[in-house]
Protein backbone atom coordinates (compact mmCIF):
# COMPACT_ATOMS: atom_id res chain seq x y z
CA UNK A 1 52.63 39.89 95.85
CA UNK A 2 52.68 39.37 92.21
CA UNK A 3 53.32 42.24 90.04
CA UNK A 4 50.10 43.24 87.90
CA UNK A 5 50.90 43.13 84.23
CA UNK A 6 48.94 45.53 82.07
CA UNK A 7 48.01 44.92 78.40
CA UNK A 8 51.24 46.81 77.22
CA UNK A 9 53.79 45.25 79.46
CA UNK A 10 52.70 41.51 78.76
CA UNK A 11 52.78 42.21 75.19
CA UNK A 12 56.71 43.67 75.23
CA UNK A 13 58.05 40.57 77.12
CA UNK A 14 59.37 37.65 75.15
CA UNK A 15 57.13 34.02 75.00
CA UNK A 16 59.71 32.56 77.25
CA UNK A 17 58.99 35.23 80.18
CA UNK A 18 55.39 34.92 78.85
CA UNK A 19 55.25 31.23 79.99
CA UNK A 20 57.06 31.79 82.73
CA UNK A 21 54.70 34.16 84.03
CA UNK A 22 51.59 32.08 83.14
CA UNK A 23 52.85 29.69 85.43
CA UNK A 24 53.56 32.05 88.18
CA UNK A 25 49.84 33.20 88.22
CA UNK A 26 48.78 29.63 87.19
CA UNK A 27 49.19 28.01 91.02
CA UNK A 28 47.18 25.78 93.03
CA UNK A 29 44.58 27.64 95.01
CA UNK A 30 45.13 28.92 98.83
CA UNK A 31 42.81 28.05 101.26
CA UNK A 32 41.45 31.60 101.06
CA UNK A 33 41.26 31.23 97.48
CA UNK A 34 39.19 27.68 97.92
CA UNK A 35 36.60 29.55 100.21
CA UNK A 36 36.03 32.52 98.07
CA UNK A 37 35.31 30.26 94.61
CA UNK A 38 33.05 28.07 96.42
CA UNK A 39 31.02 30.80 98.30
CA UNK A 40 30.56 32.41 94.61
CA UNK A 41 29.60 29.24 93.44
CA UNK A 42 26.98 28.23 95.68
CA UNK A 43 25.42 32.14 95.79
CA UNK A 44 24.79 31.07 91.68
CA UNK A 45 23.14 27.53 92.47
CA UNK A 46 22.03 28.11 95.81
CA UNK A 47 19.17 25.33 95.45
CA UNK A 48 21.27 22.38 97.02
CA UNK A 49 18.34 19.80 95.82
CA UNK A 50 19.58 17.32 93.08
CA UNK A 51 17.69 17.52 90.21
CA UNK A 52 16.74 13.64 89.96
CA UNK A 53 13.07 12.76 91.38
CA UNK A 54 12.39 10.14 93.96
CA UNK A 55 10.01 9.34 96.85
CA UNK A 56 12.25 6.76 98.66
CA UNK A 57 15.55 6.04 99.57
CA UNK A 58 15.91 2.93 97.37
CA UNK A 59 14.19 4.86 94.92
CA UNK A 60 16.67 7.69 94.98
CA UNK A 61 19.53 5.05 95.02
CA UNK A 62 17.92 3.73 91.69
CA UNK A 63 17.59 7.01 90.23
CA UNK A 64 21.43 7.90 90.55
CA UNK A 65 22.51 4.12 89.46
CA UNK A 66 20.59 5.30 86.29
CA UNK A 67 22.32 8.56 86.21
CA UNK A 68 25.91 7.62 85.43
CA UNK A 69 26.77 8.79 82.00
CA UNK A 70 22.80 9.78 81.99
CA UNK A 71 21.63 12.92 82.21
CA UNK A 72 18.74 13.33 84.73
CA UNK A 73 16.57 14.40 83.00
CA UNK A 74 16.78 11.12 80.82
CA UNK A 75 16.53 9.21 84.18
CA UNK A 76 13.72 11.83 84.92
CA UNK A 77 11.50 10.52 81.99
CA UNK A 78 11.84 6.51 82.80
CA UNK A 79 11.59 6.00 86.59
CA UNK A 80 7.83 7.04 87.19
CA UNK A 81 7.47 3.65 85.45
CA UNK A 82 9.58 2.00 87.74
CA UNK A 83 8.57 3.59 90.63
CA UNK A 84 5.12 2.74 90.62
CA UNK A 85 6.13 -0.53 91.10
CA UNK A 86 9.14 -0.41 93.24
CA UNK A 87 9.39 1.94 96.43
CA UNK A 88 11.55 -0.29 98.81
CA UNK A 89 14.27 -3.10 98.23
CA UNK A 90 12.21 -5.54 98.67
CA UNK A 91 9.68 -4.84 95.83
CA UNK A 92 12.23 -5.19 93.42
CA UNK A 93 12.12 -9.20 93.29
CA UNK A 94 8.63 -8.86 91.92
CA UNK A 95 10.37 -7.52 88.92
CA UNK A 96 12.14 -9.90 86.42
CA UNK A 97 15.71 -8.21 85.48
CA UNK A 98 14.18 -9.04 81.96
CA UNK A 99 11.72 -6.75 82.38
CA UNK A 100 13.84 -4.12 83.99
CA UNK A 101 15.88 -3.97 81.35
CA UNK A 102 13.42 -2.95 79.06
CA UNK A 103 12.29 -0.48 81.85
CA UNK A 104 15.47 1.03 81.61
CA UNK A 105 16.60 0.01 77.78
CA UNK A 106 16.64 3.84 76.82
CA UNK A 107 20.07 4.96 79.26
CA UNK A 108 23.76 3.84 78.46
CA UNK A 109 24.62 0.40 79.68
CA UNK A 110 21.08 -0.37 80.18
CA UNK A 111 21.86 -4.32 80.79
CA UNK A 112 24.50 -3.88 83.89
CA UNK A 113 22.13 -0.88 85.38
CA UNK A 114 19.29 -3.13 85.50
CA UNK A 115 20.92 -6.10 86.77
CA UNK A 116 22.57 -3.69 89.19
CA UNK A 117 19.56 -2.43 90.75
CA UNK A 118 18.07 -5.81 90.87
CA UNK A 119 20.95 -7.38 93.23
CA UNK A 120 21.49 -4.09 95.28
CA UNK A 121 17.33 -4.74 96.08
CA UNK A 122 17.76 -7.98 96.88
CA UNK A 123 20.64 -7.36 99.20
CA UNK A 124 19.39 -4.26 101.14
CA UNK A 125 16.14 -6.40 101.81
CA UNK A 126 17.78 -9.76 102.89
CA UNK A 127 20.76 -8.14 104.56
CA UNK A 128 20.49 -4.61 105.97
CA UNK A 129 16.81 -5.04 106.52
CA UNK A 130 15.53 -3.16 103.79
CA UNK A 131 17.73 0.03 104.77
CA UNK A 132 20.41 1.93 103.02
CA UNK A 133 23.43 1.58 105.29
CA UNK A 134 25.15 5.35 106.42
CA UNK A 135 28.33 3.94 106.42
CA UNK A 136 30.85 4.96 103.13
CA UNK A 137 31.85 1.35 103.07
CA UNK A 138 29.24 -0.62 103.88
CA UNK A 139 27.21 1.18 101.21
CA UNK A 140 29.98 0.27 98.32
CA UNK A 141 28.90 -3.86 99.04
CA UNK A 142 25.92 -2.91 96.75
CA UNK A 143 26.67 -4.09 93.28
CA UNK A 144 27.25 -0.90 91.12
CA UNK A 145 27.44 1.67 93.51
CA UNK A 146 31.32 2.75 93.50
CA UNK A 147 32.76 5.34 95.75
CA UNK A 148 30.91 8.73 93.63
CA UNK A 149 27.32 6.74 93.73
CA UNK A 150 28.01 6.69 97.55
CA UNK A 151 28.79 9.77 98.14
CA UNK A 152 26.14 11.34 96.58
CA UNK A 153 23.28 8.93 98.33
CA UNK A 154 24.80 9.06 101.68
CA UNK A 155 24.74 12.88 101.27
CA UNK A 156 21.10 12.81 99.63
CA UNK A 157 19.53 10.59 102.61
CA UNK A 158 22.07 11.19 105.64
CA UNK A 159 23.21 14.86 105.11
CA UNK A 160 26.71 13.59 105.18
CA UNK A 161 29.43 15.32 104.68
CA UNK A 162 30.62 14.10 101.37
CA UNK A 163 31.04 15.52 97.38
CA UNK A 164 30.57 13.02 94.81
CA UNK A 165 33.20 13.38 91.90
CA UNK A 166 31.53 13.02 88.50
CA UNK A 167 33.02 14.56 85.42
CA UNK A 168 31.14 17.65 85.65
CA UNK A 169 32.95 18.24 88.76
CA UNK A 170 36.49 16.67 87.98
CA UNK A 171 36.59 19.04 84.86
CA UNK A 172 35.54 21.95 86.94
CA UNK A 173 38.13 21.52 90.04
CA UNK A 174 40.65 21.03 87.22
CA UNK A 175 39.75 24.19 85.29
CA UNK A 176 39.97 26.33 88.27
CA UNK A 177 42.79 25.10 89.82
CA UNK A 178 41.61 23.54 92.87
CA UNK A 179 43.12 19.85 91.09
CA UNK A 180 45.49 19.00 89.53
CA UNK A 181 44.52 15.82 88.33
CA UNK A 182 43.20 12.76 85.56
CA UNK A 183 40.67 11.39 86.94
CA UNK A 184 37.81 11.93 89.09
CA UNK A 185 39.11 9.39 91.79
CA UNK A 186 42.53 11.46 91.50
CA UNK A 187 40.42 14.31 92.37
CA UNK A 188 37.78 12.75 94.98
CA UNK A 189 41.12 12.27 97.05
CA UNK A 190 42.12 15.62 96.96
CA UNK A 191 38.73 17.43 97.71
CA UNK A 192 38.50 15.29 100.42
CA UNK A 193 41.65 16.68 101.80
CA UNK A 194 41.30 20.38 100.60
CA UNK A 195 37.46 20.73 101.45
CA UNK A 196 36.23 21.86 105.15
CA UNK A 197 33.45 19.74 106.54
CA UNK A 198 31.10 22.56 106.49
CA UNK A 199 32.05 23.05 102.61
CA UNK A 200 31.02 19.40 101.87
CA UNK A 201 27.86 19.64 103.28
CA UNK A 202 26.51 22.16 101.07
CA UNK A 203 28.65 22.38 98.32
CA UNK A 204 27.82 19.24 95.91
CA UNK A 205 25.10 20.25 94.14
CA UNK A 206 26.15 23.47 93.09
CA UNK A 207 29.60 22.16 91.73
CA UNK A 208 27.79 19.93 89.62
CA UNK A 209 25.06 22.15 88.25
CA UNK A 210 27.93 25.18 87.84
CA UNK A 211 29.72 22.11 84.98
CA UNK A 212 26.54 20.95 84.18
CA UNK A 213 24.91 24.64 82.56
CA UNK A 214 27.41 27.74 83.39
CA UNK A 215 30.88 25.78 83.24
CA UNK A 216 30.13 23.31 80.58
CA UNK A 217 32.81 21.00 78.46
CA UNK A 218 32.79 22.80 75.18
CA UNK A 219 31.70 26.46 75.79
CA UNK A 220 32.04 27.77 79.48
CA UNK A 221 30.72 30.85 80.36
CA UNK A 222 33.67 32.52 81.29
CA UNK A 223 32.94 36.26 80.52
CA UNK A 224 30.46 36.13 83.12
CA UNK A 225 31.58 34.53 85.79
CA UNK A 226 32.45 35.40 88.98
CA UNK A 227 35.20 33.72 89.82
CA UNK A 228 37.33 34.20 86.20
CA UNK A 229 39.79 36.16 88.03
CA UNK A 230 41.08 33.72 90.26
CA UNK A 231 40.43 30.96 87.62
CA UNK A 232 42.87 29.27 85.63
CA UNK A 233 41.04 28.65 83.02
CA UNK A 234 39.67 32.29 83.08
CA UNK A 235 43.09 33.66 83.48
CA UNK A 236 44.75 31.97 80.65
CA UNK A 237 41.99 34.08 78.47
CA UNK A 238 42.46 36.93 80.33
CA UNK A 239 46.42 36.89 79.81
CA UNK A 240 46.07 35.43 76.14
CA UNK A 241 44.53 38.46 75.06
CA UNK A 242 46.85 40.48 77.01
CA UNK A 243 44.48 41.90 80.06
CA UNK A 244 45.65 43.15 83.40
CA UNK A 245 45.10 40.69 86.16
């Protein structure tokens, strides 16, 4: 067990056994540890519902095609449109990608998104029969949709087991200590491997709305969080200002 410091102690020892101790308390996170962070998490966003609006599958799988570097509510505002038109694959051929782009002309990379969601429509409806395929690979076929755009339909529509790695949640899993990584396929590897099934089922949507409005890029809400103790990122404030831990 590691020795608790108090605000006097920390402050006697020299910056070498200061940084030597930050990296002592600084360690990847125990099972145990994993668990307890999560649970806290999900009790603050315990609605598991993403936040993006759709009737249909192939609507939903439009919506989150939208969504990267978009925030939903942006993606929120401009499908209605689109949906009034479009509510399975094969609707989307009555739509000229011309005119889809200027459906969608208002999120980033507009021009690829649209064209995107035009093929993916087209394929679904002449090859999987109009469905979304529940399969992890079979799903990545669809132009655009990578291995986080999977992961987070497949565990919309199917319930499947499976946590979709955007930045919100590579920056998070890095912060705390759960990851140790660069990017968020780095980290989609190693959540795979660290998470329990039963923690991938529910635990998605509350990673990404805890980075998305308590744990946010530039000011995180650290002083009231629940888990700052056994945070890294909480911990380096709490032993930078030299409080027990």
């Amino acid at each position: 067990m590691m020795k608790k410091l108090n605000a006097f102690s920390f402050a006697e020892i020299s910056p070498l056994d200061r940084i030597q101790t930050f990296y002592k308390v600084i360690c990847m996170k125990t099972k145990k540890e994993i668990s307890q962070i999560l649970t806290e998490i999900a009790r603050m966003f315990p609605d598991i519902r993403t936040e993006l609006q759709y009737e249909t599958p192939f609507q939903f799988l439009i919506a989150v095609i939208l969504s990267a570097q978009t925030t939903d509510k942006q993606v929120n505002k401009i499908t209605p449109a689109i949906f009034a038109r479009v509510r399975e694959p094969v609707d989307i051929v009555e739509i000229s990608p011309e005119e889809l782009e200027k459906m969608v002309s208002s999120v980033n990379f507009y021009r690829n998104k649209a064209k995107f969601i035009s093929q993916s429509g087209r394929i679904l409806a002449q090859e999987f029969g109009g469905i979304i395929p529940n399969d992890l690979k079979k799903i990545q076929m669809l132009p655009g949709v990578g291995v986080k755009t999977a992961k987070v339909v497949l565990g919309v529509l199917y319930d499947a087991p499976y946590v979709g790695v955007d930045t919100h949640v590579h920056r998070v899993m890095n912060r705390i200590g759960i990851v140790k990584t660069k990017s968020p396929e780095e980290t989609d590897k190693i959540l795979e491997k660290k998470f329990t099934h039963e923690q991938k089922l529910v635990i998605h949507h509350p990673l990404v709305l805890f980075g998305r409005y308590h744990c946010t890029a530039r000011k995180p809400k650290c002083p009231s969080c629940p888990i700052m103790e056994i945070c890294d990122y909480g911990r380096r404030g709490l032993i930078s200002e030299g409080k027990s831990i």
